[in-house]
Protein backbone atom coordinates (compact mmCIF):
# COMPACT_ATOMS: atom_id res chain seq x y z
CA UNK A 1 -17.54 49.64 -22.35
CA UNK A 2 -16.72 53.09 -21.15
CA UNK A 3 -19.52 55.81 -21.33
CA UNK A 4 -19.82 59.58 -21.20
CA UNK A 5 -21.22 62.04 -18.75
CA UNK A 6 -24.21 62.12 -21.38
CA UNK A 7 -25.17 58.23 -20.87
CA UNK A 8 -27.93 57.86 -18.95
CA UNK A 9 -27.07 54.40 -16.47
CA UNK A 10 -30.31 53.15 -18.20
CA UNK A 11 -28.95 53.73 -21.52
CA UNK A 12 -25.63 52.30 -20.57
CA UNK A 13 -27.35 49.11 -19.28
CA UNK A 14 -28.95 48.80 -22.74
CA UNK A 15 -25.65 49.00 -24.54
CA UNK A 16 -24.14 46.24 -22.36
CA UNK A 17 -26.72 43.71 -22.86
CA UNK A 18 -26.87 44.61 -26.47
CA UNK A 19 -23.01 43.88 -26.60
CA UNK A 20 -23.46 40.68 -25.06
CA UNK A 21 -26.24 39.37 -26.91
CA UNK A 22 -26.54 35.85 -27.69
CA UNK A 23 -25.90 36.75 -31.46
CA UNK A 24 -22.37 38.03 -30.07
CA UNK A 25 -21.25 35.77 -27.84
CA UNK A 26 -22.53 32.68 -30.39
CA UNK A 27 -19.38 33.55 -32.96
CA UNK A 28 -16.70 32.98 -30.45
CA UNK A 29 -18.68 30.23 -28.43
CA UNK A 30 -19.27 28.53 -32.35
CA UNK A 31 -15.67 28.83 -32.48
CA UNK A 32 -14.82 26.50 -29.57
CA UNK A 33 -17.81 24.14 -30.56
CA UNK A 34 -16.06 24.15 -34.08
CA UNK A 35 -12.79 23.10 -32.22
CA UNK A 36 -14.48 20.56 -30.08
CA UNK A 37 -16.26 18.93 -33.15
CA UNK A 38 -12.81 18.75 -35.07
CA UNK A 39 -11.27 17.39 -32.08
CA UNK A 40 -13.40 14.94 -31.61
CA UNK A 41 -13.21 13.65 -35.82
CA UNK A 42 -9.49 14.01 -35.35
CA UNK A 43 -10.07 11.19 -32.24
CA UNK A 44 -12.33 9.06 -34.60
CA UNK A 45 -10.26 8.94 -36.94
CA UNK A 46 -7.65 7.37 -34.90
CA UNK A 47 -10.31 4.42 -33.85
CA UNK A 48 -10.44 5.36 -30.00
CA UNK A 49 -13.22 4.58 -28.36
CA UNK A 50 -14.33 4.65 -24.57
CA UNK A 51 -13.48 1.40 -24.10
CA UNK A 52 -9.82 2.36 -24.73
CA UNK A 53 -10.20 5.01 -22.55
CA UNK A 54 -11.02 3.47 -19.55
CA UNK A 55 -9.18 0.50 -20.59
CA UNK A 56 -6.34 1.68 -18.16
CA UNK A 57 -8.14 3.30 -15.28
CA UNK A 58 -11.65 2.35 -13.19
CA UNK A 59 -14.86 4.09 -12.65
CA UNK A 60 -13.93 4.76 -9.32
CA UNK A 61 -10.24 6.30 -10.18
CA UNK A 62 -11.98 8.11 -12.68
CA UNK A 63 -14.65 9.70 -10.86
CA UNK A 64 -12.44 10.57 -7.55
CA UNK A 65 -9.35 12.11 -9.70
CA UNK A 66 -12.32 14.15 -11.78
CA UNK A 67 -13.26 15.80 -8.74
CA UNK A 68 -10.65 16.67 -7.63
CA UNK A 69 -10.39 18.05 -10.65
CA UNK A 70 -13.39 20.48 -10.28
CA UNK A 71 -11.63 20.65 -6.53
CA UNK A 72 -8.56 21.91 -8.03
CA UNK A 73 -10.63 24.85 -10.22
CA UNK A 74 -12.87 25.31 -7.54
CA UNK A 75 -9.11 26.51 -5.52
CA UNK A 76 -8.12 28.33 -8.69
CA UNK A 77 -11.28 30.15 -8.46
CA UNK A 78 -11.46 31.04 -4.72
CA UNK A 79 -7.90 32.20 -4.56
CA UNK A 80 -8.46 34.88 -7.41
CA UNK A 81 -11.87 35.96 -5.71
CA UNK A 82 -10.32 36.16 -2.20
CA UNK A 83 -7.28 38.36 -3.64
CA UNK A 84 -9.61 40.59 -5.51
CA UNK A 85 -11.54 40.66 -2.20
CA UNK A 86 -8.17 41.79 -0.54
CA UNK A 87 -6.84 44.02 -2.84
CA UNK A 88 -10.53 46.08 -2.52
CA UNK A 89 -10.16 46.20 0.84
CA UNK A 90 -13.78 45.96 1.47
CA UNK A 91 -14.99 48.16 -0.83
CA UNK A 92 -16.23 45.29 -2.78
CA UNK A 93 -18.55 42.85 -1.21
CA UNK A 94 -17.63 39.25 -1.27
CA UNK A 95 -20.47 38.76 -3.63
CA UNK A 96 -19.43 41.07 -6.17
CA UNK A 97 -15.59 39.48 -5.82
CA UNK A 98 -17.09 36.31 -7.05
CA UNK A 99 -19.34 37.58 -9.37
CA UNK A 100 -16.90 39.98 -11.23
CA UNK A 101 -14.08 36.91 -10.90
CA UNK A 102 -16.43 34.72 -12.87
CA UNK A 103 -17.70 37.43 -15.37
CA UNK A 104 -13.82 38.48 -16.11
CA UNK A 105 -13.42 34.32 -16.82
CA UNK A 106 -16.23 34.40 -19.08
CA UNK A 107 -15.23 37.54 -20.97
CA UNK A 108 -11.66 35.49 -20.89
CA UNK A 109 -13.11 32.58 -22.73
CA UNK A 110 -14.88 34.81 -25.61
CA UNK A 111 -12.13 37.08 -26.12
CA UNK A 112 -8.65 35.76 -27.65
CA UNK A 113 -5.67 35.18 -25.32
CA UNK A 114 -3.68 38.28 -26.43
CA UNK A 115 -6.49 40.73 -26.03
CA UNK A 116 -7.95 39.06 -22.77
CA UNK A 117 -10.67 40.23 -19.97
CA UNK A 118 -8.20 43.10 -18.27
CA UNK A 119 -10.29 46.12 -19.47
CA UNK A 120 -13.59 44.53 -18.61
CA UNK A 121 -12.84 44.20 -15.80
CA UNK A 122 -11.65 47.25 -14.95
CA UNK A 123 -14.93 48.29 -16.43
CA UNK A 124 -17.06 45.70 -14.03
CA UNK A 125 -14.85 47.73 -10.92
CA UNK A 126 -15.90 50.76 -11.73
CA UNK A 127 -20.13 49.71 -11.73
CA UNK A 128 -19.04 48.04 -8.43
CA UNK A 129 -18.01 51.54 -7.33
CA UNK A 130 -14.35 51.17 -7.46
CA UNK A 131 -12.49 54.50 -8.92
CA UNK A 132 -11.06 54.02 -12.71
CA UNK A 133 -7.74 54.48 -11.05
CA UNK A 134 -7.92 52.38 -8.17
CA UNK A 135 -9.97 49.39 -10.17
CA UNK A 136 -6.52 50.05 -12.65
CA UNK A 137 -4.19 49.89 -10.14
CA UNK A 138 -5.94 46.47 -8.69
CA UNK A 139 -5.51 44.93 -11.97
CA UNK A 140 -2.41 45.56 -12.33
CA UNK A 141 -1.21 44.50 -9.59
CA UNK A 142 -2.97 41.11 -10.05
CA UNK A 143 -1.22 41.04 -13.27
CA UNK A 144 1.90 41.97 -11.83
CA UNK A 145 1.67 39.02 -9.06
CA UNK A 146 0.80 36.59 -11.27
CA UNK A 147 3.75 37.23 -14.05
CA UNK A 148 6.03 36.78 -9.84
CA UNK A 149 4.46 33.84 -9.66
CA UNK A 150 5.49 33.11 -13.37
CA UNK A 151 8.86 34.09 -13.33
CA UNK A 152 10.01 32.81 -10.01
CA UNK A 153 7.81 28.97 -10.78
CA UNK A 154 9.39 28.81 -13.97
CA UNK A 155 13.10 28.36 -13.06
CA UNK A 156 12.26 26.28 -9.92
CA UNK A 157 10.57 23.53 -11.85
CA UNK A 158 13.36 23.80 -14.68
CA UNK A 159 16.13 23.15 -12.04
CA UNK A 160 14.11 20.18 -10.42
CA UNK A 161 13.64 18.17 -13.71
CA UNK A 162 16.08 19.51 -16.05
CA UNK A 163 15.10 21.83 -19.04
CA UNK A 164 15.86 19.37 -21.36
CA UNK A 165 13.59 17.32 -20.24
CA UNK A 166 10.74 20.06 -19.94
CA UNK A 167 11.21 21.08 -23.54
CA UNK A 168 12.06 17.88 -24.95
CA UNK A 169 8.48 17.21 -26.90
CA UNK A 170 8.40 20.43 -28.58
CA UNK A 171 12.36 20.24 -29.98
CA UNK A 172 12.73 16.57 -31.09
CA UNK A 173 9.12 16.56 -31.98
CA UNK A 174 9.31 19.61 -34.54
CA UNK A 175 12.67 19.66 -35.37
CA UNK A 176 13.68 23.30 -36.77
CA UNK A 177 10.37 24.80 -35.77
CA UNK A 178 10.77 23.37 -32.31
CA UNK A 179 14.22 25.27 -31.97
CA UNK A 180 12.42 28.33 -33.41
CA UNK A 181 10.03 28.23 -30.61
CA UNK A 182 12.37 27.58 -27.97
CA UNK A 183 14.10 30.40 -28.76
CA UNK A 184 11.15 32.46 -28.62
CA UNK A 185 10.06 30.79 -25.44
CA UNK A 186 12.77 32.44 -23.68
CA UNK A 187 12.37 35.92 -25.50
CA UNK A 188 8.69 35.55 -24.65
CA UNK A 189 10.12 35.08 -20.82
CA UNK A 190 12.07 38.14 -21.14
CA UNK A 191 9.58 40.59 -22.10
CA UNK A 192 7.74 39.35 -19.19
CA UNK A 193 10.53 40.22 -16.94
CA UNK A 194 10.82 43.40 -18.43
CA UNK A 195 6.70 44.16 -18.43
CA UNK A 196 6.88 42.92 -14.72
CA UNK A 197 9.74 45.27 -13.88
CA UNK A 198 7.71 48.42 -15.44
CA UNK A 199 4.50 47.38 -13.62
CA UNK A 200 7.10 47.21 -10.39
CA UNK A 201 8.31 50.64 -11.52
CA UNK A 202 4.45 52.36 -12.19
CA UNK A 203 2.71 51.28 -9.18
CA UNK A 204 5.83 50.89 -6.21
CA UNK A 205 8.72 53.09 -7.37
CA UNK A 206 7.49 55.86 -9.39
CA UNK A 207 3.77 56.15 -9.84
CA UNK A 208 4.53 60.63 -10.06
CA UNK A 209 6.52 59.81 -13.08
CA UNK A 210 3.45 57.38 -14.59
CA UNK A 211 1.54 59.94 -14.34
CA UNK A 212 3.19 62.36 -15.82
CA UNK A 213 3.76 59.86 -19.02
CA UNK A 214 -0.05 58.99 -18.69
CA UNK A 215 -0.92 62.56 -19.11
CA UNK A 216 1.26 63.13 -21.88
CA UNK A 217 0.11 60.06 -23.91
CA UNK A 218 -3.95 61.54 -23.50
CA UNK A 219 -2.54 64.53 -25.14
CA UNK A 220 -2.04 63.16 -28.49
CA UNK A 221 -3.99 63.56 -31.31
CA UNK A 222 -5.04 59.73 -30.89
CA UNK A 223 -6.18 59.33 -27.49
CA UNK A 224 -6.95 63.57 -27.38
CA UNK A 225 -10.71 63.17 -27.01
CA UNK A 226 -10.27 61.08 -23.74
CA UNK A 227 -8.02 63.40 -22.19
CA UNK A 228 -10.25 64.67 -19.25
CA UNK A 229 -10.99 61.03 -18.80
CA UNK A 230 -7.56 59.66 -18.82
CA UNK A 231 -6.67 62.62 -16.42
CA UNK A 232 -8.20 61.77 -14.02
CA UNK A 233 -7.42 57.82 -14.31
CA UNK A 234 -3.78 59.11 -14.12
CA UNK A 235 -4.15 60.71 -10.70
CA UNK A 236 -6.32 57.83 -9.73
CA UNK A 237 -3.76 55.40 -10.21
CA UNK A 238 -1.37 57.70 -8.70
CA UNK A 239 -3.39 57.72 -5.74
CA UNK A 240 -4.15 54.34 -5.21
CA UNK A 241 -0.64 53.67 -6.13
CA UNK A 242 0.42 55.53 -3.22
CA UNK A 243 -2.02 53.83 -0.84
CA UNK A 244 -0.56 50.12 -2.11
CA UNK A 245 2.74 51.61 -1.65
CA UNK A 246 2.30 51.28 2.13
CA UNK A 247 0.22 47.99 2.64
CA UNK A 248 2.34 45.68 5.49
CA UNK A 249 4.42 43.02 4.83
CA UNK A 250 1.15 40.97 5.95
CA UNK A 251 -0.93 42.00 3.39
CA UNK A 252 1.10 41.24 0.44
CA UNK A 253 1.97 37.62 1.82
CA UNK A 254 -1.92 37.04 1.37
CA UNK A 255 -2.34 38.23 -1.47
CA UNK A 256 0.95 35.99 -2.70
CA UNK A 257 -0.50 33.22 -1.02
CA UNK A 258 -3.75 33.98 -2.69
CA UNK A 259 -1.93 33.96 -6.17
CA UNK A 260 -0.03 30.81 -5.61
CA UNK A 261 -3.21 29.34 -4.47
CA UNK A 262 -4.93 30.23 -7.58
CA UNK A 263 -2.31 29.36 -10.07
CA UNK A 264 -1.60 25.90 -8.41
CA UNK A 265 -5.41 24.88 -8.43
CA UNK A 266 -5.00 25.74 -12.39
CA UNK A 267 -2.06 23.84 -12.90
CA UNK A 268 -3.18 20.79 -10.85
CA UNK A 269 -6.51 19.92 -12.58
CA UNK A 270 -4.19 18.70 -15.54
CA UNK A 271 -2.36 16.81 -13.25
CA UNK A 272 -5.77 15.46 -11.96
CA UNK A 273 -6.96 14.67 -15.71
CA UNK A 274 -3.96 12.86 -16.27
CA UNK A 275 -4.16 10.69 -13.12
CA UNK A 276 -7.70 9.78 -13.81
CA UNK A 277 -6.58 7.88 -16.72
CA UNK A 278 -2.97 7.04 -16.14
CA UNK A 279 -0.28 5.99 -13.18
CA UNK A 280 2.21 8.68 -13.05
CA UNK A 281 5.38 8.76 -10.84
CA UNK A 282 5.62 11.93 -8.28
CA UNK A 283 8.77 12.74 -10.97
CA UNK A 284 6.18 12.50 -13.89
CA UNK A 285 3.58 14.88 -12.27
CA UNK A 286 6.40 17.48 -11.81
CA UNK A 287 7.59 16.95 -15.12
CA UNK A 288 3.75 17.86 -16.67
CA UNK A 289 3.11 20.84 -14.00
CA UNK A 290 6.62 22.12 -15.51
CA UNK A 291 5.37 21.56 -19.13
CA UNK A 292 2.57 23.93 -18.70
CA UNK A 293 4.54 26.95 -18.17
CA UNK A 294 5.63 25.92 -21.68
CA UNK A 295 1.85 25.92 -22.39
CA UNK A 296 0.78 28.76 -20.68
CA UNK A 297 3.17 31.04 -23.50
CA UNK A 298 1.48 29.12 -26.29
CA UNK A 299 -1.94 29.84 -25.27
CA UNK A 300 -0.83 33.67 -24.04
CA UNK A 301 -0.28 34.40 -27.69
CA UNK A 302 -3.15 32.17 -29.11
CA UNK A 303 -5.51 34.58 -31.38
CA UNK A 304 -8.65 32.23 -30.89
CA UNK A 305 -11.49 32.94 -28.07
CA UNK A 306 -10.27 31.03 -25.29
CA UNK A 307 -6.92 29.56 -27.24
CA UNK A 308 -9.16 27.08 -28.52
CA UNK A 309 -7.31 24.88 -31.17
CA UNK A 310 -4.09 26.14 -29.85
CA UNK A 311 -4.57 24.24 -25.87
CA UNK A 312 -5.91 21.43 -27.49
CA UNK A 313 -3.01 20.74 -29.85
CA UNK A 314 -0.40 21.83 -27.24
CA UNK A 315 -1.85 19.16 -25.01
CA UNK A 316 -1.35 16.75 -27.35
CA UNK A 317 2.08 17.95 -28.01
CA UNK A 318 3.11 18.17 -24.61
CA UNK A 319 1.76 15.42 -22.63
CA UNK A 320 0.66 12.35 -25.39
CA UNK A 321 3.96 10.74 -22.99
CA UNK A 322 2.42 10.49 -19.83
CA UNK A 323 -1.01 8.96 -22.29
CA UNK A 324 -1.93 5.70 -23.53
CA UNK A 325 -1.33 5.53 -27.15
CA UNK A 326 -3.82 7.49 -29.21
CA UNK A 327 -5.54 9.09 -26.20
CA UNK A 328 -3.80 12.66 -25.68
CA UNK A 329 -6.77 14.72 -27.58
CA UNK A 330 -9.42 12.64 -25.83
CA UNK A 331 -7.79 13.66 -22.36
CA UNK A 332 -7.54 17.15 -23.95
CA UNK A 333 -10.89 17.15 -24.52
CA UNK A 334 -11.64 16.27 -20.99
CA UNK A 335 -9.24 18.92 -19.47
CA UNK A 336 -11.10 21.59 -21.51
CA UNK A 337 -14.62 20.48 -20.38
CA UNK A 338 -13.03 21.00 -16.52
CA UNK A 339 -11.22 24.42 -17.22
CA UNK A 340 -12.79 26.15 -20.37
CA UNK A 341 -16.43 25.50 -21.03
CA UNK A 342 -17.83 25.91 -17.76
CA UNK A 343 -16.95 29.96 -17.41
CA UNK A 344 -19.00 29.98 -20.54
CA UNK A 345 -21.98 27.91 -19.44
CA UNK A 346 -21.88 29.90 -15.80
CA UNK A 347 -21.35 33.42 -17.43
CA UNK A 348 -24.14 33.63 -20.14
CA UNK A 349 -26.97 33.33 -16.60
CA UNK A 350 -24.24 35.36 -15.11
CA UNK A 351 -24.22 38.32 -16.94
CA UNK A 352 -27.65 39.92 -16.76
CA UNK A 353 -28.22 39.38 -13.15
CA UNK A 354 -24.90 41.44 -12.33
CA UNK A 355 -26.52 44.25 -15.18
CA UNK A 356 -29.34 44.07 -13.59
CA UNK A 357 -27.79 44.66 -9.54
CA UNK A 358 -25.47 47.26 -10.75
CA UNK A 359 -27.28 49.14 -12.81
CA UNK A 360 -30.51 48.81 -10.37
């Protein structure tokens, strides 16, 4: 998305909307639509029908628990835009917060999990006027406060319902395999820790000696024609690391409280998706917010746009306890509709009316 000192901003606007054509985005979209179709044969097949579905729940429970659903990704929503708001420090307009928030969503839900929106939306900072190195140093640190949020929500749901009990579905369930993966669930946890200590290290302890790595790294024969470029990103993200360095106490409790916000809106609208359809003990909701962790890995590592395939199958892995009989991919399907499709249905509008402000 990056473009030279030749590129004319015309020219660059041309090569964005070209890369987000319909004829582009339709492969990974087609992929989730494939998903969605299978899912929905794979639901057939096992003779549910709506009636079954609402067999244990009412219109009425239905329809409040759904939106607080939405209410729950609406809070997801606002507490990413209000930290990227903070973290700006004014230098991006509220507008532009929500506007790159949802665009980085969308780009989310086309790209796979392990290559993700980051670099877009670095990209979207910079047309909002935001230095490479300080739009850098803001993602990171969003990164870095979510993987705190991460590491510290993990082991305080594990020690209020028991590990066993969090991982139970995927070990009994898959014997072997499930072993296998719990295994790699908690090396998965430690290179976390470890990526979260070195973000810790680049942008709070020693963002002189980042640079100095950065610098070296643009000198090799691989990255050697961005060097100028990544130069000056280096002592950009010095820079801005040094300004983050001394933000108050105050500031980094909202922006904390902004995370947890965020996260806990995401993690709820399961919760919500579950309740519209079953009765579930205060124990059983913590038990299925605790599970997700568990899911969040498996769709962190997904190579699909969006994890799709992988979410829906982990749902049904997961949480077909806490379902009627038969009815974990039909709830699956339902969670998705509430968390997935929407950034793709808001995003493809989205798009060229942020081209066409920031490019204008």
């Amino acid at each position: 998305m990056s473009s030279s000192p030749e590129t004319s901003p015309s020219n660059e606007r041309e090569e964005v909307l070209q890369r987000f054509q319909m004829r582009r985005i339709i492969w990974p979209v087609l992929i989730g639509v494939l998903v969605l179709i299978y899912t929905i044969y794979r639901i057939s097949k096992e003779e549910v029908s709506i009636s079954d579905l609402m067999a244990h729940t009412t219109a009425g429970n239905v329809a409040i628990w759904m939106l607080a659903g939405f209410g729950c990704m609406v809070m997801r929503d606002l507490g990413y835009i209000l930290r990227l708001y903070l973290l700006c420090d004014g230098k991006l307009t509220f507008r532009a917060a929500i506007e790159v928030t949802l665009l980085w969503e969308f780009v989310s839900a086309l790209s796979p999990s392990v290559v993700g929106g980051s670099p877009v939306a670095i990209w979207m900072l910079m047309k909002e006027k935001i230095s490479v190195g300080r739009g850098t140093a803001i993602i990171f640190i969003t990164i870095f406060l979510d993987e705190i949020f991460y590491l510290l929500m993990l082991p305080t749901v594990l020690l209020s319902v028991g590990s066993e009990v969090v991982f139970r579905p995927v070990i009994e369930g898959s014997g072997a395999i499930g072993t296998g993966f719990y295994t790699s669930f908690w090396i998965a946890y430690v290179v976390i820790f470890l990526y979260t200590v070195f973000l810790a290290f680049a942008i709070f302890i020693r963002p002189q000696g980042t640079n100095k790595v950065f610098k070296k790294l643009f000198k090799t024969r691989l990255l050697k024609r961005w060097e100028e470029r990544g130069y000056k990103m280096a002592d950009d993200l010095e820079m801005a690391s040094k300004e983050f360095r001394h933000k108050g106490i105050v500031y980094w409790l909202k922006a904390g409280a902004a995370t947890i916000m965020s996260w806990t809106g995401r993690y709820l609208v399961l919760n919500c998706v579950l309740s519209a359809f079953t009765n579930l003990s205060l124990y059983e909701h913590t038990v299925a917010f605790a599970r997700q962790a568990i899911m969040f890995v498996l769709m962190l590592v997904s190579p699909t746009p969006g994890s799709a395939g992988i979410a829906e199958t982990a749902f049904e892995v997961l949480f077909s306890e806490f379902t009627p009989v038969g009815l974990a991919l039909a709830l699956a399907i339902v969670w998705r509709f509430i968390t997935y499709y929407p950034y793709v249905f808001i995003g493809i509008p989205l798009l060229p009316r942020w081209v066409s402000r920031v490019f204008k």
